[in-house]
PDB file of N, CA and C in Angstrom:
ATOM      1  N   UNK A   1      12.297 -24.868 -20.952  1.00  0.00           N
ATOM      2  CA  UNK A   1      11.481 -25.636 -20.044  1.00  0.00           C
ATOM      3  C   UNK A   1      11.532 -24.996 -18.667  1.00  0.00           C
ATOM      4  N   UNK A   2      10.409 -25.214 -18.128  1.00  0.00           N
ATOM      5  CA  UNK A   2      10.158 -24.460 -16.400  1.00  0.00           C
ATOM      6  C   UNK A   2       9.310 -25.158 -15.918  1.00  0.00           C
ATOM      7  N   UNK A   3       9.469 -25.608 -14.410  1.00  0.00           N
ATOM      8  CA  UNK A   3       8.859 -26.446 -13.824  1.00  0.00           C
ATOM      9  C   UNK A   3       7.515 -25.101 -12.830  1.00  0.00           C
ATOM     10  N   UNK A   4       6.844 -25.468 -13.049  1.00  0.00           N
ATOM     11  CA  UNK A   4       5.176 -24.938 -12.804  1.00  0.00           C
ATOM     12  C   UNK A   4       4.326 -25.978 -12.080  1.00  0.00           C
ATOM     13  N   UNK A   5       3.695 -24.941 -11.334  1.00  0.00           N
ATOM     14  CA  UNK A   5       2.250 -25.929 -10.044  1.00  0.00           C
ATOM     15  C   UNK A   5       1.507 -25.453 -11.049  1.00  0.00           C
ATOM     16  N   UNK A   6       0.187 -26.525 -11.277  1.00  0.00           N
ATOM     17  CA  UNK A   6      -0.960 -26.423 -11.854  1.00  0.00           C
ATOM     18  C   UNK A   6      -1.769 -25.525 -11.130  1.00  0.00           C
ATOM     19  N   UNK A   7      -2.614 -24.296 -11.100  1.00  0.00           N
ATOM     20  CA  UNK A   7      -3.551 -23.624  -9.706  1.00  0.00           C
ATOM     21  C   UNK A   7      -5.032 -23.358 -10.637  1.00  0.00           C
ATOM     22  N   UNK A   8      -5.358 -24.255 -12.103  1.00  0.00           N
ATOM     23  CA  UNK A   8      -6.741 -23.793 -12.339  1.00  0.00           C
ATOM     24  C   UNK A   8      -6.677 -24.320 -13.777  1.00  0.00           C
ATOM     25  N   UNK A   9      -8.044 -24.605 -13.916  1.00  0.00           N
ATOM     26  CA  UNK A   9      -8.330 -25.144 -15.495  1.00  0.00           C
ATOM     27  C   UNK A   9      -8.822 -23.538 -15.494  1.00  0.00           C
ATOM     28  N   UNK A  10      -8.802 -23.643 -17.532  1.00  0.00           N
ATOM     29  CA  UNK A  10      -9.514 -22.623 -18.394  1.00  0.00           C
ATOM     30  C   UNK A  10     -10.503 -23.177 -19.107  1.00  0.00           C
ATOM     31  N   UNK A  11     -11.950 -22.712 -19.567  1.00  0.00           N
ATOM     32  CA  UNK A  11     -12.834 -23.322 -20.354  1.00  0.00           C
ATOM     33  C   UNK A  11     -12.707 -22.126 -21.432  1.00  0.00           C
ATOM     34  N   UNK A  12     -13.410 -22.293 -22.646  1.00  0.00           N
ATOM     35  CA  UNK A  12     -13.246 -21.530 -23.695  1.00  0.00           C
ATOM     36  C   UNK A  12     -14.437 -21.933 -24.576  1.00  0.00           C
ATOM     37  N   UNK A  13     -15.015 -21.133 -24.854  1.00  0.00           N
ATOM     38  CA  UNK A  13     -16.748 -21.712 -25.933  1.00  0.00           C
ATOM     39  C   UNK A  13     -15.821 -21.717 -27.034  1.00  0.00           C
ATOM     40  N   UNK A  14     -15.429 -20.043 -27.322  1.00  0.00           N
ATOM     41  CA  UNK A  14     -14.744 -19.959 -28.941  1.00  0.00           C
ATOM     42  C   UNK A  14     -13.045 -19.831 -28.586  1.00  0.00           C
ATOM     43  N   UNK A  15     -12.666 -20.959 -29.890  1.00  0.00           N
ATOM     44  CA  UNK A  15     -11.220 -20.963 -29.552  1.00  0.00           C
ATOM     45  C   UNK A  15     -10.657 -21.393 -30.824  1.00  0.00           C
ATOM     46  N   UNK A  16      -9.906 -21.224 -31.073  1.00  0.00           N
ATOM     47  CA  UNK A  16      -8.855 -21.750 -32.591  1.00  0.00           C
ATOM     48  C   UNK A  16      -9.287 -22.940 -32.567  1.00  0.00           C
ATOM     49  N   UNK A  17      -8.958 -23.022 -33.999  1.00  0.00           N
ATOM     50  CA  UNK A  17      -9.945 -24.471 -34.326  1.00  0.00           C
ATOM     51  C   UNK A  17      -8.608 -25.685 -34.069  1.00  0.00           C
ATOM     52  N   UNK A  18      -7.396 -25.506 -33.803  1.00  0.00           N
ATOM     53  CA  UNK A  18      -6.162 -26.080 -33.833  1.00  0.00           C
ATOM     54  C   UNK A  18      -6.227 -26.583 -32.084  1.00  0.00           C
ATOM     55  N   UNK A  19      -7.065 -26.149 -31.247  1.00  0.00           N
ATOM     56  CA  UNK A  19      -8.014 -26.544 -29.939  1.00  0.00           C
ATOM     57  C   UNK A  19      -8.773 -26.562 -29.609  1.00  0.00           C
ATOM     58  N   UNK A  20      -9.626 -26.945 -30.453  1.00  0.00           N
ATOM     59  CA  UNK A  20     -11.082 -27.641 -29.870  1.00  0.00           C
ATOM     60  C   UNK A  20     -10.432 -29.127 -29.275  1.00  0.00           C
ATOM     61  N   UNK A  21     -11.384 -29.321 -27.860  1.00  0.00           N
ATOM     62  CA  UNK A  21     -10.856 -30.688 -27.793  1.00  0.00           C
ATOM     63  C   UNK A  21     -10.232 -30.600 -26.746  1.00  0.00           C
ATOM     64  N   UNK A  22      -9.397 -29.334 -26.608  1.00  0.00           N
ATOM     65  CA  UNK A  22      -7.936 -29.487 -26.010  1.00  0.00           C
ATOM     66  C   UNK A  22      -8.205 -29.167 -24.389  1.00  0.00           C
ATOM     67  N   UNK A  23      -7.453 -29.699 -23.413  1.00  0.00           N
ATOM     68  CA  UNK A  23      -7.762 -29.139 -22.262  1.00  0.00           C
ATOM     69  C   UNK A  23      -6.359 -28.057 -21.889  1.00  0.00           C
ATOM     70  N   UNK A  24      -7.008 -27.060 -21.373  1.00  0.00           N
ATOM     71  CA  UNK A  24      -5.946 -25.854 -21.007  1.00  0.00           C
ATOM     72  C   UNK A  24      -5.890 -25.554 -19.411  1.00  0.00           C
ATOM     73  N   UNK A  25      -4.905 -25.718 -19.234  1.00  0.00           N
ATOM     74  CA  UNK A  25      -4.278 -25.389 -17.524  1.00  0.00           C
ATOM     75  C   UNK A  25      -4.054 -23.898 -17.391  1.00  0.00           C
ATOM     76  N   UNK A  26      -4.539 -23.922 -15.629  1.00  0.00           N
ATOM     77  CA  UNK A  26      -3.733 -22.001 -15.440  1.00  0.00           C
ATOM     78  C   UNK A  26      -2.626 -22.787 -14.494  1.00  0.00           C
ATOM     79  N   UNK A  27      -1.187 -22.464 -14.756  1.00  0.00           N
ATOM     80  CA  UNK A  27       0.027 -23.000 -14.299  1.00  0.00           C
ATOM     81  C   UNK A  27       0.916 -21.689 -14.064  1.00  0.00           C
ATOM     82  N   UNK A  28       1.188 -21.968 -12.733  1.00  0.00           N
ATOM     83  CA  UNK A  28       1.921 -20.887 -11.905  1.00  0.00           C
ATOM     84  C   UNK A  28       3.528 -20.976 -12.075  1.00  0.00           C
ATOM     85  N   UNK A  29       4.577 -20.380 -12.926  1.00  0.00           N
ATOM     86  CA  UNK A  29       5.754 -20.663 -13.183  1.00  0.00           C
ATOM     87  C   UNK A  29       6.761 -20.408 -11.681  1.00  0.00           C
ATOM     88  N   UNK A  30       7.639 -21.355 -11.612  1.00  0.00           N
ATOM     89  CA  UNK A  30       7.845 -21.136 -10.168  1.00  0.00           C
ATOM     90  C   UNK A  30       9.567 -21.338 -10.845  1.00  0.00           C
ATOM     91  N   UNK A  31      10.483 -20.685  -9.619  1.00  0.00           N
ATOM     92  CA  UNK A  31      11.958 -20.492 -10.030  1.00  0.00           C
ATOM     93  C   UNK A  31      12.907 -21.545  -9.582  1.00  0.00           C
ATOM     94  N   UNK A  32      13.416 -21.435  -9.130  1.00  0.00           N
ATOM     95  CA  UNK A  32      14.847 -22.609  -9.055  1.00  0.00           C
ATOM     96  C   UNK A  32      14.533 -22.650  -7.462  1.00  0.00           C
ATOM     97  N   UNK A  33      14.219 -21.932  -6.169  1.00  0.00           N
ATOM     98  CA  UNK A  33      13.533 -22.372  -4.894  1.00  0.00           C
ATOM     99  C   UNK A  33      12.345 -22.806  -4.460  1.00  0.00           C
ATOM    100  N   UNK A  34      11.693 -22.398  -5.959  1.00  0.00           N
ATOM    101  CA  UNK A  34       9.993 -23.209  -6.139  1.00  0.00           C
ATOM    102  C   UNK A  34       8.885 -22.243  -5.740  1.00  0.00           C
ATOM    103  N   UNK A  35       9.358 -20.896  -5.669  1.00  0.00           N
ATOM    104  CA  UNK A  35       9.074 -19.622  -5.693  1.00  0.00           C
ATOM    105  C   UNK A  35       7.952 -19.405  -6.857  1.00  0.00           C
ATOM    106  N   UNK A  36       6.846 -18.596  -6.878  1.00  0.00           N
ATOM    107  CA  UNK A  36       6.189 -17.834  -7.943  1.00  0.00           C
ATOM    108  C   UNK A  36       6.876 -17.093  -8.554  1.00  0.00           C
ATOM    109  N   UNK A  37       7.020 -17.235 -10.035  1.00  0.00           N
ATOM    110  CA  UNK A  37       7.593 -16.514 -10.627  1.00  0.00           C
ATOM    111  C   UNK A  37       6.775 -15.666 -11.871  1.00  0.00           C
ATOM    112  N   UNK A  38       6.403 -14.736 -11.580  1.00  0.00           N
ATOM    113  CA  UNK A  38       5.665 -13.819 -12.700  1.00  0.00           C
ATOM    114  C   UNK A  38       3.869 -14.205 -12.492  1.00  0.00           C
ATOM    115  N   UNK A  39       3.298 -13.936 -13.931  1.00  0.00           N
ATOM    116  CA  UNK A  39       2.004 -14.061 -13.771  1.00  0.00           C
ATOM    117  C   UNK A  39       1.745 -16.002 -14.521  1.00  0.00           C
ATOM    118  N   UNK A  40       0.470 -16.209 -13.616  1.00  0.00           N
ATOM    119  CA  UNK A  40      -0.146 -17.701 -14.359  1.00  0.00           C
ATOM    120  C   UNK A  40       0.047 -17.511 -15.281  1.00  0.00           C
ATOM    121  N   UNK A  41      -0.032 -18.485 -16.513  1.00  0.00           N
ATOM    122  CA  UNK A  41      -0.037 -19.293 -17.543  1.00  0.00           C
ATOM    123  C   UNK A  41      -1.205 -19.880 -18.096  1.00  0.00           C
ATOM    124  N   UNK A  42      -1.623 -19.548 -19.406  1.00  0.00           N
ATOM    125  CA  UNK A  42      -2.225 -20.523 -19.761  1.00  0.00           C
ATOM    126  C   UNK A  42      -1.798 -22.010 -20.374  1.00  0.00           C
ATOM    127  N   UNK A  43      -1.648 -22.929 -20.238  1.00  0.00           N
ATOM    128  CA  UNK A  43      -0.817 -23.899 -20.762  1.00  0.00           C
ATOM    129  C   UNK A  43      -1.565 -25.288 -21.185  1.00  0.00           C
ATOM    130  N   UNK A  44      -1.298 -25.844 -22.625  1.00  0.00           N
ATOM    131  CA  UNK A  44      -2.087 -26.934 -23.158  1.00  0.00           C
ATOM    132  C   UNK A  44      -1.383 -28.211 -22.365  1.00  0.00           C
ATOM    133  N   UNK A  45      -2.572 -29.152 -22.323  1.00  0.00           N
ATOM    134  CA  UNK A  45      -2.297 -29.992 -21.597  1.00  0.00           C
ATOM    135  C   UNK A  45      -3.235 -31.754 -22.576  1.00  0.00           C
ATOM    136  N   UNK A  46      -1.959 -32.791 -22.365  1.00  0.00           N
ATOM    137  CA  UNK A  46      -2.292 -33.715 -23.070  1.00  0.00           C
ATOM    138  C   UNK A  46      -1.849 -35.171 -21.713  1.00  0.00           C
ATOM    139  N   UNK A  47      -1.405 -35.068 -20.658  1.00  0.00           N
ATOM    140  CA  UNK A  47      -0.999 -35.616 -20.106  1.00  0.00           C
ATOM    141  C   UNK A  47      -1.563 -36.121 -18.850  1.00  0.00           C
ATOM    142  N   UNK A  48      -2.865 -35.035 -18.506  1.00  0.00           N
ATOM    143  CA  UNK A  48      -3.686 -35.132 -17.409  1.00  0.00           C
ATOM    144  C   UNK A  48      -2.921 -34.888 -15.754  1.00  0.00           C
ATOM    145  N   UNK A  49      -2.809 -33.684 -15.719  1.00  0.00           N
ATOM    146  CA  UNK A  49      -2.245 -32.517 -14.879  1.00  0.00           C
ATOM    147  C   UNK A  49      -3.524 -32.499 -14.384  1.00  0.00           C
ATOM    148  N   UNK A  50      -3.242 -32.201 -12.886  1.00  0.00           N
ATOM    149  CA  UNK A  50      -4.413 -32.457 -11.944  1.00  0.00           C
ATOM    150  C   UNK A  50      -4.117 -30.726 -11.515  1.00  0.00           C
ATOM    151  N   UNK A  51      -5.183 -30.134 -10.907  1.00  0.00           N
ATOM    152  CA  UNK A  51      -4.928 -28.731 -10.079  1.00  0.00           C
ATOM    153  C   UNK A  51      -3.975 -29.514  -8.441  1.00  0.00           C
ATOM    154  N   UNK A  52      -2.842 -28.816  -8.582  1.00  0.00           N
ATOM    155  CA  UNK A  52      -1.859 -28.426  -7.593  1.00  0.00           C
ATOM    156  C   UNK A  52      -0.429 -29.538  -7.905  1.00  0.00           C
ATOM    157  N   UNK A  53      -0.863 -30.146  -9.005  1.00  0.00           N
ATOM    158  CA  UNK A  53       0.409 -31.037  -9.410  1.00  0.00           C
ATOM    159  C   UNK A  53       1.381 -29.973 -10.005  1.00  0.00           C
ATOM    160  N   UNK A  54       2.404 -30.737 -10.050  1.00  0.00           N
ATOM    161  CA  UNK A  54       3.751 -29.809 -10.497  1.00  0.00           C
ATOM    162  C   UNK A  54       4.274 -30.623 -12.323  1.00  0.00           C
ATOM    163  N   UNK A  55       4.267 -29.523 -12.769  1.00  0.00           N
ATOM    164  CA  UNK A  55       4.245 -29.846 -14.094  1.00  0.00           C
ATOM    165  C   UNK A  55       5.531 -29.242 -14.977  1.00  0.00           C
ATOM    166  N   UNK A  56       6.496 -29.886 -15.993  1.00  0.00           N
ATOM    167  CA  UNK A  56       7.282 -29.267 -16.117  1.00  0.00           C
ATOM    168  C   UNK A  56       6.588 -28.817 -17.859  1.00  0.00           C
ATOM    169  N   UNK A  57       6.637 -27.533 -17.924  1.00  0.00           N
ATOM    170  CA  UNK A  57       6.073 -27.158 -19.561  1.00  0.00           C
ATOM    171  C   UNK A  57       7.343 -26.647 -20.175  1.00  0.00           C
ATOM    172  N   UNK A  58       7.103 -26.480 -21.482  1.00  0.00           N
ATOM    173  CA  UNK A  58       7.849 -25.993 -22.227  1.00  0.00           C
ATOM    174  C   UNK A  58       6.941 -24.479 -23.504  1.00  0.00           C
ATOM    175  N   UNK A  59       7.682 -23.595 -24.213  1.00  0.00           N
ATOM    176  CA  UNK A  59       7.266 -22.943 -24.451  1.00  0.00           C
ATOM    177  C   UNK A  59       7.668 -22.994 -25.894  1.00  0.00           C
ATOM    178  N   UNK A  60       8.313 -24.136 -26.508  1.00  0.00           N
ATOM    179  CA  UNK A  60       8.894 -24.964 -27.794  1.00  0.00           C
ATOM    180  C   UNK A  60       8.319 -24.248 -28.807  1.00  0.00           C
ATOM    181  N   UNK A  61       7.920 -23.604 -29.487  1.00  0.00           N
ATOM    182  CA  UNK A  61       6.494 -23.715 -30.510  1.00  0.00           C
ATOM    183  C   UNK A  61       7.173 -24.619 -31.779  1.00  0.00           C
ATOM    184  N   UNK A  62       8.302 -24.925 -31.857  1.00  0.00           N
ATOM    185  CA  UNK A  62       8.424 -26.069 -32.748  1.00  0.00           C
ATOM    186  C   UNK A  62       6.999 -27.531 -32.507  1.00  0.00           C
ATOM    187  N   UNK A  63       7.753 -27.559 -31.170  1.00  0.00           N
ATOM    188  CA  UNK A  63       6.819 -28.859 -30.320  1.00  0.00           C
ATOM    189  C   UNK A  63       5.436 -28.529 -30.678  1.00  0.00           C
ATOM    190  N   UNK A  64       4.842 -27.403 -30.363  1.00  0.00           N
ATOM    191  CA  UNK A  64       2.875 -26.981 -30.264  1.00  0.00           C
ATOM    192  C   UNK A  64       2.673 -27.028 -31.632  1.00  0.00           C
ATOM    193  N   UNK A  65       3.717 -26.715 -32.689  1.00  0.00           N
ATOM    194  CA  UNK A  65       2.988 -27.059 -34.320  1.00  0.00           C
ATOM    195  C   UNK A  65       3.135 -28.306 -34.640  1.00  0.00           C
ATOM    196  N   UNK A  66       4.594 -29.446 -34.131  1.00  0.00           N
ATOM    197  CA  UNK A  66       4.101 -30.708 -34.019  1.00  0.00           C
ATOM    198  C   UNK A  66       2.620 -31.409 -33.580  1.00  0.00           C
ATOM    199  N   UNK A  67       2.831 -30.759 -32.567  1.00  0.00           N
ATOM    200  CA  UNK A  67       1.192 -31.652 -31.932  1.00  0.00           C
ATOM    201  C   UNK A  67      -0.422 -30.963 -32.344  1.00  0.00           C
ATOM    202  N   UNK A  68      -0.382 -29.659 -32.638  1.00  0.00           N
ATOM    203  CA  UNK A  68      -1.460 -28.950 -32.832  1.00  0.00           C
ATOM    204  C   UNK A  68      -1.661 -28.276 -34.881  1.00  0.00           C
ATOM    205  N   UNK A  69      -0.287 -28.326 -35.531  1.00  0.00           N
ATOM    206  CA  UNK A  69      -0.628 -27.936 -36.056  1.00  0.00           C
ATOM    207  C   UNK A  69       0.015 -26.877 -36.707  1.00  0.00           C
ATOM    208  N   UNK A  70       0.959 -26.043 -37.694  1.00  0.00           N
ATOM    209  CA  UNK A  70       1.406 -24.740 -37.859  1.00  0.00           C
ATOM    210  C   UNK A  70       0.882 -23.432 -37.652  1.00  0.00           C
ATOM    211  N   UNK A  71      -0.668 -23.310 -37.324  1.00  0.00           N
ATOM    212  CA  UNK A  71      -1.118 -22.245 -37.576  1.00  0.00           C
ATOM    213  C   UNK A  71      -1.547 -22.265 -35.969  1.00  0.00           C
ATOM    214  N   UNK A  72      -1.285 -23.068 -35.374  1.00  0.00           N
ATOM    215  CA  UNK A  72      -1.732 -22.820 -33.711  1.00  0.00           C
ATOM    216  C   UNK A  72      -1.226 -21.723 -32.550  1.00  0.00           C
ATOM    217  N   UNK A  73      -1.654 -21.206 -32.382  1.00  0.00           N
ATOM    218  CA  UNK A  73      -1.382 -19.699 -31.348  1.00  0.00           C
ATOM    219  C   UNK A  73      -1.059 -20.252 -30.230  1.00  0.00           C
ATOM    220  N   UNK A  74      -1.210 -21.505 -29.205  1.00  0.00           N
ATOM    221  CA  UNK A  74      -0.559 -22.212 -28.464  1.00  0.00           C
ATOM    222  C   UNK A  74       0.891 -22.368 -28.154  1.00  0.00           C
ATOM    223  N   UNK A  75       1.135 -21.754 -27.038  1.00  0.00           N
ATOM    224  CA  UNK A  75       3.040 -21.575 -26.769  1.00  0.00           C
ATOM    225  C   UNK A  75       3.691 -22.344 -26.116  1.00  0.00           C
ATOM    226  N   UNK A  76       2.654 -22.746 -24.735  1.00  0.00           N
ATOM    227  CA  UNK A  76       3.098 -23.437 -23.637  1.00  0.00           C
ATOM    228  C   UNK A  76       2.203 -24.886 -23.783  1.00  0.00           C
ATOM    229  N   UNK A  77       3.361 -25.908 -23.027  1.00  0.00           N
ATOM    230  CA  UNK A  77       2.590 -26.928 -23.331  1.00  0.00           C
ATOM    231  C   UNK A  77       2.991 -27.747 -21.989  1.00  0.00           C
ATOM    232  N   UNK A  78       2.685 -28.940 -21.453  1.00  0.00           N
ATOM    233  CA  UNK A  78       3.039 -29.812 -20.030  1.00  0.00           C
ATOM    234  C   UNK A  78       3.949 -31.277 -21.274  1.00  0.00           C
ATOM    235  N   UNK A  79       5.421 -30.854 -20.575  1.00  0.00           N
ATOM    236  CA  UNK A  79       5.931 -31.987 -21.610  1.00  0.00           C
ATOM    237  C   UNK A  79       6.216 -33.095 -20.639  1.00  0.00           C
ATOM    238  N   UNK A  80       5.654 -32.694 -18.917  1.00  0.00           N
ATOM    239  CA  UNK A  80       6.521 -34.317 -18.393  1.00  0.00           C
ATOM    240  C   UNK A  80       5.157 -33.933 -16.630  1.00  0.00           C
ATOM    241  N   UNK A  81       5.280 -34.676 -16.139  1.00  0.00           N
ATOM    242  CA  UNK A  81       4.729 -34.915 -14.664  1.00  0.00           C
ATOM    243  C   UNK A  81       5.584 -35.728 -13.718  1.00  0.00           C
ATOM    244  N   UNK A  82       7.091 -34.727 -13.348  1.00  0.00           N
ATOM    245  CA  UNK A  82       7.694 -34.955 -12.496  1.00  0.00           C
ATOM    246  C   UNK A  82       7.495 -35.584 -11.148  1.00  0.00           C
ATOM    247  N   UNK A  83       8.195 -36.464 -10.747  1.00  0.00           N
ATOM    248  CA  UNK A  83       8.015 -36.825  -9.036  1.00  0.00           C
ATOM    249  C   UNK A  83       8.215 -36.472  -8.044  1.00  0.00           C
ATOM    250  N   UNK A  84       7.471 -35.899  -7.465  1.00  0.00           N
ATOM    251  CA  UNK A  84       7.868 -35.381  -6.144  1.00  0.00           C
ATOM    252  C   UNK A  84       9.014 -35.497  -5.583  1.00  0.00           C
ATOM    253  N   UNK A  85      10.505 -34.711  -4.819  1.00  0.00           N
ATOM    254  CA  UNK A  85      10.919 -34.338  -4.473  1.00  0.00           C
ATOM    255  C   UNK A  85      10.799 -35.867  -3.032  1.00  0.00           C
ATOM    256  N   UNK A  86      11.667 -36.617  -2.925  1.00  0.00           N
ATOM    257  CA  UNK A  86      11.443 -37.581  -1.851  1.00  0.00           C
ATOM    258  C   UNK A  86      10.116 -38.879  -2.166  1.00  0.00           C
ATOM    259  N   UNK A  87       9.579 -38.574  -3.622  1.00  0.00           N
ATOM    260  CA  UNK A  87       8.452 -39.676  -3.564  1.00  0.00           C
ATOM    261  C   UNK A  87       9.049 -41.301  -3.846  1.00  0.00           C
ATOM    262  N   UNK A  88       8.007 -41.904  -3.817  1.00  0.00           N
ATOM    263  CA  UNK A  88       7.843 -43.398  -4.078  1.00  0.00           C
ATOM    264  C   UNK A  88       8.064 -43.756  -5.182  1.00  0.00           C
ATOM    265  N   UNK A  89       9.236 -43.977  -5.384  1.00  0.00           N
ATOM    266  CA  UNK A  89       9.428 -44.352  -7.345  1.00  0.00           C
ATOM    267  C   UNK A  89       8.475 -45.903  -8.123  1.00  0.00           C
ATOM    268  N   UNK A  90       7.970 -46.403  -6.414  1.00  0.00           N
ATOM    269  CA  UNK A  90       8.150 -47.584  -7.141  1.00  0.00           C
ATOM    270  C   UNK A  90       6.277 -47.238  -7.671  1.00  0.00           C
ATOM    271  N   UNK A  91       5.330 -45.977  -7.026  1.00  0.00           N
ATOM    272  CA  UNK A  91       3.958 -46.360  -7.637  1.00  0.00           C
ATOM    273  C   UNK A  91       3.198 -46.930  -8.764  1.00  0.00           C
ATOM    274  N   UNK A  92       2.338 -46.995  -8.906  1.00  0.00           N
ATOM    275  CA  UNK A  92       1.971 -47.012 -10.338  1.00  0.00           C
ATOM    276  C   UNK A  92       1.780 -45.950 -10.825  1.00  0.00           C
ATOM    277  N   UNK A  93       1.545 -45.852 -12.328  1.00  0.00           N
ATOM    278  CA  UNK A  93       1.074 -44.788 -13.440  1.00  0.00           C
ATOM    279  C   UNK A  93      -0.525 -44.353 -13.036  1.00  0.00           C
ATOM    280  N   UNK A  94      -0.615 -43.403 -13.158  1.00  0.00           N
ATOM    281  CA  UNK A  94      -2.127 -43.117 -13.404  1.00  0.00           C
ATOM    282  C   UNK A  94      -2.624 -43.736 -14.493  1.00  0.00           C
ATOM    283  N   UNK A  95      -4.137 -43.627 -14.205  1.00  0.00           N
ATOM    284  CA  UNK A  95      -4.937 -44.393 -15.508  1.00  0.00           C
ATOM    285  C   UNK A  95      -5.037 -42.895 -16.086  1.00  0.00           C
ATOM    286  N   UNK A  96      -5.528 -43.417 -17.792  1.00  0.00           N
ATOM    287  CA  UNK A  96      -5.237 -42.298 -18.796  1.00  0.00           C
ATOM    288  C   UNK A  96      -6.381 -41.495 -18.141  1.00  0.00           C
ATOM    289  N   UNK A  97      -6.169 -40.402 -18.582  1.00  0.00           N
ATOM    290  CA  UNK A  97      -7.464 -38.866 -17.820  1.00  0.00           C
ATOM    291  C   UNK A  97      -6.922 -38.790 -16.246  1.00  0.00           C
ATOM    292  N   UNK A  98      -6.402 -39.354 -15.487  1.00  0.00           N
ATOM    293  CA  UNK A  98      -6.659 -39.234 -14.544  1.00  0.00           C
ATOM    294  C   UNK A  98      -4.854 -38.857 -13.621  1.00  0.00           C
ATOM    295  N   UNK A  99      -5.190 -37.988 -12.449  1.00  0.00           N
ATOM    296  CA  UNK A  99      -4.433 -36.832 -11.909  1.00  0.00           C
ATOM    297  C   UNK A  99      -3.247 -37.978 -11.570  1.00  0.00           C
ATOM    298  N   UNK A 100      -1.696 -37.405 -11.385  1.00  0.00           N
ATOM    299  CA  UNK A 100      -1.054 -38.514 -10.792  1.00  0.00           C
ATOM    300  C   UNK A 100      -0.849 -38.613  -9.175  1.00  0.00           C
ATOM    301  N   UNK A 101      -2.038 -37.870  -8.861  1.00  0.00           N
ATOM    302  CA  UNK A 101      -1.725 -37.204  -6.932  1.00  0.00           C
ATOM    303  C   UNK A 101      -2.460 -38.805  -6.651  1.00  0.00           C
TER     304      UNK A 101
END
């Protein structure tokens, strides 16, 4: 697991049939000072990750053939939408689809 800023959706006409449907994030892996670390990410997303939220993914592929399937080429996935660093514990949830900013 690595905690990542969201910086861009991906669209895709043709794609494995194990994601149609699916929405895919470009997620910037960042290090233990919150630093960029390496190149973006493409990363599946089921949780509704907004562009510039901080997302913690995982790269499980146990987990991506749970949810997608055995034959899915999918590595990275958003397994949580951490709280800001000093935020408001007490907010509400986002409504489903929608960003938690």
């Amino acid at each position: 697991m690595q905690v990542g800023q969201v910086v861009g959706r991906a669209t895709s006409t043709i794609k494995h049939p194990t994601l149609k449907g699916e929405r895919l994030l470009v997620v910037q892996l960042l290090d233990a000072q919150g630093n960029p670390e390496g190149e973006p990410i493409l990363v599946f997303d089921r949780l509704g990750a907004g562009i510039g939220d901080h997302v913690v993914a995982t790269n499980d592929g146990l987990e991506m053939q749970t949810l997608l399937g055995k034959t899915t080429p999918a590595r990275w996935s958003v397994l949580a939408l951490p709280d800001p660093i000093g935020s408001d514990q007490s907010r509400p949830a986002p409504a489903p689809g929608q960003s938690h900013r």
